[in-house]
PDB file of N, CA and C in Angstrom:
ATOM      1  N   UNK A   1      11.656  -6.858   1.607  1.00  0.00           N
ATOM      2  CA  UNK A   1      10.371  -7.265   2.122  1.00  0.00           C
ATOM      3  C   UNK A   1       9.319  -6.242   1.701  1.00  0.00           C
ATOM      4  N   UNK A   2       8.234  -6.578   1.297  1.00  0.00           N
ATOM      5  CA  UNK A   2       7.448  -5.900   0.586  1.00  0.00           C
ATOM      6  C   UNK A   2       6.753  -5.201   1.935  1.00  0.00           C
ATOM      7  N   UNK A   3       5.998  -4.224   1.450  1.00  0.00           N
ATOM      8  CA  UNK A   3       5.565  -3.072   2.768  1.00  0.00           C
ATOM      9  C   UNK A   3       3.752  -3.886   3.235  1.00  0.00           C
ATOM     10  N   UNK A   4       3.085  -3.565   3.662  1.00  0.00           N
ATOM     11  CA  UNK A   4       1.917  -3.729   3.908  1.00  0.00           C
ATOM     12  C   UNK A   4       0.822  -2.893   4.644  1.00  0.00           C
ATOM     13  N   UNK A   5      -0.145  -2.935   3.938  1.00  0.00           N
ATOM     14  CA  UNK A   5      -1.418  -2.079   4.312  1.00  0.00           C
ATOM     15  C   UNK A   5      -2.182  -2.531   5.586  1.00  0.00           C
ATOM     16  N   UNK A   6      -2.259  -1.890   6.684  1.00  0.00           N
ATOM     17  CA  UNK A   6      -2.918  -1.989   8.372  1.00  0.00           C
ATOM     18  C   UNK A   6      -4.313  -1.526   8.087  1.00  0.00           C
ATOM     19  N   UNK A   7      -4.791  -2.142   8.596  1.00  0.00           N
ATOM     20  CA  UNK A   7      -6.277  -1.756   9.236  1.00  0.00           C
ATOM     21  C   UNK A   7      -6.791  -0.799   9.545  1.00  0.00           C
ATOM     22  N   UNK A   8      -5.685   0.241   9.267  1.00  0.00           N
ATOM     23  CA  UNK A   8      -6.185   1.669   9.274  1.00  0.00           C
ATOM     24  C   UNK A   8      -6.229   2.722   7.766  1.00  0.00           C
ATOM     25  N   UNK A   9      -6.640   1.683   6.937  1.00  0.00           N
ATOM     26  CA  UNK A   9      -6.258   1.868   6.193  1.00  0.00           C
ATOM     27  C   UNK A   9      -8.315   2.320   5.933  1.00  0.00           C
ATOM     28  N   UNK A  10      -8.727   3.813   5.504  1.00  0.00           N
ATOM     29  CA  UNK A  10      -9.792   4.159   5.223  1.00  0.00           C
ATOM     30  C   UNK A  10     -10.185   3.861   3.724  1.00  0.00           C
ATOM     31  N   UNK A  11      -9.542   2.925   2.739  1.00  0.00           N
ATOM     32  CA  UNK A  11      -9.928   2.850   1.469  1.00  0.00           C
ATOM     33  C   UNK A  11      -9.513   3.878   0.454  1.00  0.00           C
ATOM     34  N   UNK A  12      -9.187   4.862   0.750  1.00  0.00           N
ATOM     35  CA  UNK A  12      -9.471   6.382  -0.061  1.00  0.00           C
ATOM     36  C   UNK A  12      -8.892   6.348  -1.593  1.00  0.00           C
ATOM     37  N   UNK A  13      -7.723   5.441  -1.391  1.00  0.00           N
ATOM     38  CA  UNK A  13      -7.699   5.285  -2.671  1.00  0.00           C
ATOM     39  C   UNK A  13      -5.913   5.967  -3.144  1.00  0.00           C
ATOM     40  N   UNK A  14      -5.903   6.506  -2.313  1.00  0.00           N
ATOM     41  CA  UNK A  14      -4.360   7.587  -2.991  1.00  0.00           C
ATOM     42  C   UNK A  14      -3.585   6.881  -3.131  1.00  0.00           C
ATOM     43  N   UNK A  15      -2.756   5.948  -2.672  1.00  0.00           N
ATOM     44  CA  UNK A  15      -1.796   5.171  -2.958  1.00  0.00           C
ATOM     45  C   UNK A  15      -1.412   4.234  -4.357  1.00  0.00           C
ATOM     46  N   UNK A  16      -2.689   3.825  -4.596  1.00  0.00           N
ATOM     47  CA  UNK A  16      -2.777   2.932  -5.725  1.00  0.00           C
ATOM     48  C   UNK A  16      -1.991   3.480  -7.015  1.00  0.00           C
ATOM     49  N   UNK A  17      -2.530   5.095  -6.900  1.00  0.00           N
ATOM     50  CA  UNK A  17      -2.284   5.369  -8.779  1.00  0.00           C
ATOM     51  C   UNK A  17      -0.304   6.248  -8.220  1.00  0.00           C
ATOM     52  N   UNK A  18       0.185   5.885  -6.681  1.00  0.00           N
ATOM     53  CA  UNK A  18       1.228   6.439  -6.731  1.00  0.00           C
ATOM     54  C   UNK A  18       2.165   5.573  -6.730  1.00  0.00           C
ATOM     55  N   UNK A  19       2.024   3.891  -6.679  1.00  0.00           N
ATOM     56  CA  UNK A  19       3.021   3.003  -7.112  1.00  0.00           C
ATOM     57  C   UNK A  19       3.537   2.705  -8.289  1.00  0.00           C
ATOM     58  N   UNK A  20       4.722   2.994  -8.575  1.00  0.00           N
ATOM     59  CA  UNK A  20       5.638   2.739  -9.724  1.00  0.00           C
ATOM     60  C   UNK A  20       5.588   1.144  -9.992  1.00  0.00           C
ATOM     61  N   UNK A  21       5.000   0.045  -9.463  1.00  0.00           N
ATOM     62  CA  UNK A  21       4.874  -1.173 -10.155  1.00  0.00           C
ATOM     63  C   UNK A  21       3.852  -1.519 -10.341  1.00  0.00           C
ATOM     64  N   UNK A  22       2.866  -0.507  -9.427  1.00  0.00           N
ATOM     65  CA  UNK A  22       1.393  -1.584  -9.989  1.00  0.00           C
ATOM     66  C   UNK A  22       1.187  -2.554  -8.822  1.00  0.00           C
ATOM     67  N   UNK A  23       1.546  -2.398  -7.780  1.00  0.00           N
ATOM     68  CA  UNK A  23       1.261  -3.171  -6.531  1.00  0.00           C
ATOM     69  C   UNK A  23       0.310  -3.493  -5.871  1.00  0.00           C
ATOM     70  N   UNK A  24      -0.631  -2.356  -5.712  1.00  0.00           N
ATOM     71  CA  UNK A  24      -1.479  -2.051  -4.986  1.00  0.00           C
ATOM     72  C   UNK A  24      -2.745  -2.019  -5.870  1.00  0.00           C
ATOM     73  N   UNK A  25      -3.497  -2.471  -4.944  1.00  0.00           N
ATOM     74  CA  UNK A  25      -5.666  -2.810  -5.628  1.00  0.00           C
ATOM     75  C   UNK A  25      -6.095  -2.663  -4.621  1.00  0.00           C
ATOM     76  N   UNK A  26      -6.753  -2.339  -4.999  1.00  0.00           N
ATOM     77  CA  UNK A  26      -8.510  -2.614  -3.698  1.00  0.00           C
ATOM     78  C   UNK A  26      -8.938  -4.284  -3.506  1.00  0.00           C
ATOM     79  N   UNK A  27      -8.946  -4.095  -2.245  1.00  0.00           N
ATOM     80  CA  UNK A  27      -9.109  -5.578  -1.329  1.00  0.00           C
ATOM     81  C   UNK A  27     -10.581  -5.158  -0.547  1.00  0.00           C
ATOM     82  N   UNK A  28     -10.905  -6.279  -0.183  1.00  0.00           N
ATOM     83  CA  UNK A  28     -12.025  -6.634   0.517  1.00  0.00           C
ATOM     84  C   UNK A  28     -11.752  -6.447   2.115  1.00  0.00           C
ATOM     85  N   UNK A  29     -12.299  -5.312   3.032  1.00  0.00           N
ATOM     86  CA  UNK A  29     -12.535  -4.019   2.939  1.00  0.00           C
ATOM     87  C   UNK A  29     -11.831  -3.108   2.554  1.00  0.00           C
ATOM     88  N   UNK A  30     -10.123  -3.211   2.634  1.00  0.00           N
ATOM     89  CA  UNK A  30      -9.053  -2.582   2.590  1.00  0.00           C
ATOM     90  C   UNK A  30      -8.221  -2.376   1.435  1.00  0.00           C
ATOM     91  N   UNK A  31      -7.296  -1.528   0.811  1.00  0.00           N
ATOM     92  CA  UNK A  31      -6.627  -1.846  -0.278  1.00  0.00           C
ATOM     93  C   UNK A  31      -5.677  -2.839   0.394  1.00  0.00           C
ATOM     94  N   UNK A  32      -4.848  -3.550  -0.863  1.00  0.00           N
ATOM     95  CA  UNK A  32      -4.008  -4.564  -0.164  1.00  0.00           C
ATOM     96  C   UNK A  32      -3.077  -4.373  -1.279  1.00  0.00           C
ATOM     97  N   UNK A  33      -1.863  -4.599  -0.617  1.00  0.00           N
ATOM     98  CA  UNK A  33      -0.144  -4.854  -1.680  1.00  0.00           C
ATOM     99  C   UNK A  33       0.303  -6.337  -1.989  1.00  0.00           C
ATOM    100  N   UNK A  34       0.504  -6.441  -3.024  1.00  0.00           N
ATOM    101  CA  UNK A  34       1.038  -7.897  -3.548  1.00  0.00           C
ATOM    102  C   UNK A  34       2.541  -7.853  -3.838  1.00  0.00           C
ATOM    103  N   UNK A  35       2.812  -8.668  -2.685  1.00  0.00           N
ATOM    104  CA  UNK A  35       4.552  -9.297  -2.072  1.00  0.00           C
ATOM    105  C   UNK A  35       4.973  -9.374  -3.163  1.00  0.00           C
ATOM    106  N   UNK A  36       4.449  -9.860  -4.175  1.00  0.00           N
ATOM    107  CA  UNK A  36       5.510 -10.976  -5.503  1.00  0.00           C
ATOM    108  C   UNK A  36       5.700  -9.359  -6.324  1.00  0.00           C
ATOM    109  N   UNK A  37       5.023  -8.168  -6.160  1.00  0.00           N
ATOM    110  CA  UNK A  37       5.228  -7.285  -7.149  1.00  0.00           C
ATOM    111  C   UNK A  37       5.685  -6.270  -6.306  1.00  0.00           C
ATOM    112  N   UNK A  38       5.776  -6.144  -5.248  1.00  0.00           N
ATOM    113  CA  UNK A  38       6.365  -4.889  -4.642  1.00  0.00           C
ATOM    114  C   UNK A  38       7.476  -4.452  -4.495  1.00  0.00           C
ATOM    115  N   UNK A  39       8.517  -3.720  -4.605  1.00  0.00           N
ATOM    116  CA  UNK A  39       9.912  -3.699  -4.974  1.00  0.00           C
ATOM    117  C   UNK A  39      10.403  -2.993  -3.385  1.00  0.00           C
ATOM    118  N   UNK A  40       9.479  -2.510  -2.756  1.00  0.00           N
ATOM    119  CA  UNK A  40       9.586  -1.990  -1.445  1.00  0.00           C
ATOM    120  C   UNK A  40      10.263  -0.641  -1.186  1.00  0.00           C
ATOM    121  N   UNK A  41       9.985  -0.066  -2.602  1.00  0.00           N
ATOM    122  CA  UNK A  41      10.223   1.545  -2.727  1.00  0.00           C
ATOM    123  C   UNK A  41      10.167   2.537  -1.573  1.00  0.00           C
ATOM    124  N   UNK A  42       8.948   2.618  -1.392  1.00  0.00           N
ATOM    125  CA  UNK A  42       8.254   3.464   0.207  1.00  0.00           C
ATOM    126  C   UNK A  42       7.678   4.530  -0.638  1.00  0.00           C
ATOM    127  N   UNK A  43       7.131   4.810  -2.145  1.00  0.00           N
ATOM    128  CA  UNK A  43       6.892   5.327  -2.216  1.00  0.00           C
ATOM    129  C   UNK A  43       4.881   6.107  -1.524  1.00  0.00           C
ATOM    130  N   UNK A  44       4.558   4.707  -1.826  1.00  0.00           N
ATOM    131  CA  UNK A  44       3.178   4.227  -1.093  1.00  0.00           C
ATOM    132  C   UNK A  44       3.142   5.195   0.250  1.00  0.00           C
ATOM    133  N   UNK A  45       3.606   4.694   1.224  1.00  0.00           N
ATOM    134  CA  UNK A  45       4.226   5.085   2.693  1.00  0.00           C
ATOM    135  C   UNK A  45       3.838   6.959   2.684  1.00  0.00           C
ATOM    136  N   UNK A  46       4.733   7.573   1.735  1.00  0.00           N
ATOM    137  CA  UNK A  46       4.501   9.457   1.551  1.00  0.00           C
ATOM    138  C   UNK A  46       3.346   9.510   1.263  1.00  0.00           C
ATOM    139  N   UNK A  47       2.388   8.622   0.456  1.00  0.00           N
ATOM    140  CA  UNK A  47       1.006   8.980   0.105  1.00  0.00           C
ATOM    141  C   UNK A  47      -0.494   8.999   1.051  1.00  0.00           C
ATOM    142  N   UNK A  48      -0.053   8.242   1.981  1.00  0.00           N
ATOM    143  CA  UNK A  48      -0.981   7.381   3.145  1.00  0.00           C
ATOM    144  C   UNK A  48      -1.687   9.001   3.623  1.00  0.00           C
ATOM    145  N   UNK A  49      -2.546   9.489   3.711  1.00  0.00           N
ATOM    146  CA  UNK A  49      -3.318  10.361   4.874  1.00  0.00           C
ATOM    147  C   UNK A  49      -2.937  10.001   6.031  1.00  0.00           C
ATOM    148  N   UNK A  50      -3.397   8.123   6.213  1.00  0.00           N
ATOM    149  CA  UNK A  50      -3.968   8.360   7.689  1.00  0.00           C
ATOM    150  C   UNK A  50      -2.594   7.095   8.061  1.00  0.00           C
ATOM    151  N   UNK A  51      -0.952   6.908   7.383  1.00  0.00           N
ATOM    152  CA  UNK A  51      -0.150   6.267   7.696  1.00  0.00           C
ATOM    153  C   UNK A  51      -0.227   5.080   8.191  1.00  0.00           C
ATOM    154  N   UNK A  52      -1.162   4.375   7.132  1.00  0.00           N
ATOM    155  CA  UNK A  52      -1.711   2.940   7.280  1.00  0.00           C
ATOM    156  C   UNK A  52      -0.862   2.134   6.145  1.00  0.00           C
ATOM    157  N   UNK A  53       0.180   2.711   6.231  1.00  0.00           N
ATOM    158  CA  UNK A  53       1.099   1.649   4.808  1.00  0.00           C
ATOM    159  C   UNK A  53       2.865   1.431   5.886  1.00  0.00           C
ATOM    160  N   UNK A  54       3.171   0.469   6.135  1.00  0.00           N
ATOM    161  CA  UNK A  54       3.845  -0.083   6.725  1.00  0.00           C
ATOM    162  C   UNK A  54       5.094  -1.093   6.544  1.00  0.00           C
ATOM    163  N   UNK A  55       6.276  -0.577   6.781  1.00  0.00           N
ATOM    164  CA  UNK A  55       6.937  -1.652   5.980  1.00  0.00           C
ATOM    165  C   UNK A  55       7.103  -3.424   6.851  1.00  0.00           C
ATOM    166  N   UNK A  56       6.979  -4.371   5.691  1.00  0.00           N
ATOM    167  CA  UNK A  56       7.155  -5.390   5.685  1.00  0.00           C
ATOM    168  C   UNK A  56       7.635  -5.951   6.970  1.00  0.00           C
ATOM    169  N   UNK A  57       7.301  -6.962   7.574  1.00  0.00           N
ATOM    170  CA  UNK A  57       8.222  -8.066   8.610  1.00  0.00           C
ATOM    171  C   UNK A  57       8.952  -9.159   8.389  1.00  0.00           C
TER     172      UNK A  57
END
């Protein structure tokens, strides 16, 4: 199950350039992860500041 980005998520940006597939973009306000490409590493998750990256339900 792919992980997902919460609402606490301040934009900042760090996560994006630390996914090994290319998962992650900037969304409208928030960055957001795309299910069909996420392999559900956790690498995302170690990068978070403010621990707004969450795994999947």
């Amino acid at each position: 199950m792919a992980h997902v980005i919460t609402d606490e998520c301040v934009s900042c940006g760090t996560c994006e350039p630390e996914c090994p597939c290319g998962a992650i973009s900037a969304g409208d306000p928030i960055y957001v992860i795309d299910a069909e490409v996420c392999t559900d590493c956790g690498v995302c998750v170690d990068s978070c500041p403010v621990d707004a990256i969450k795994p999947g339900e």
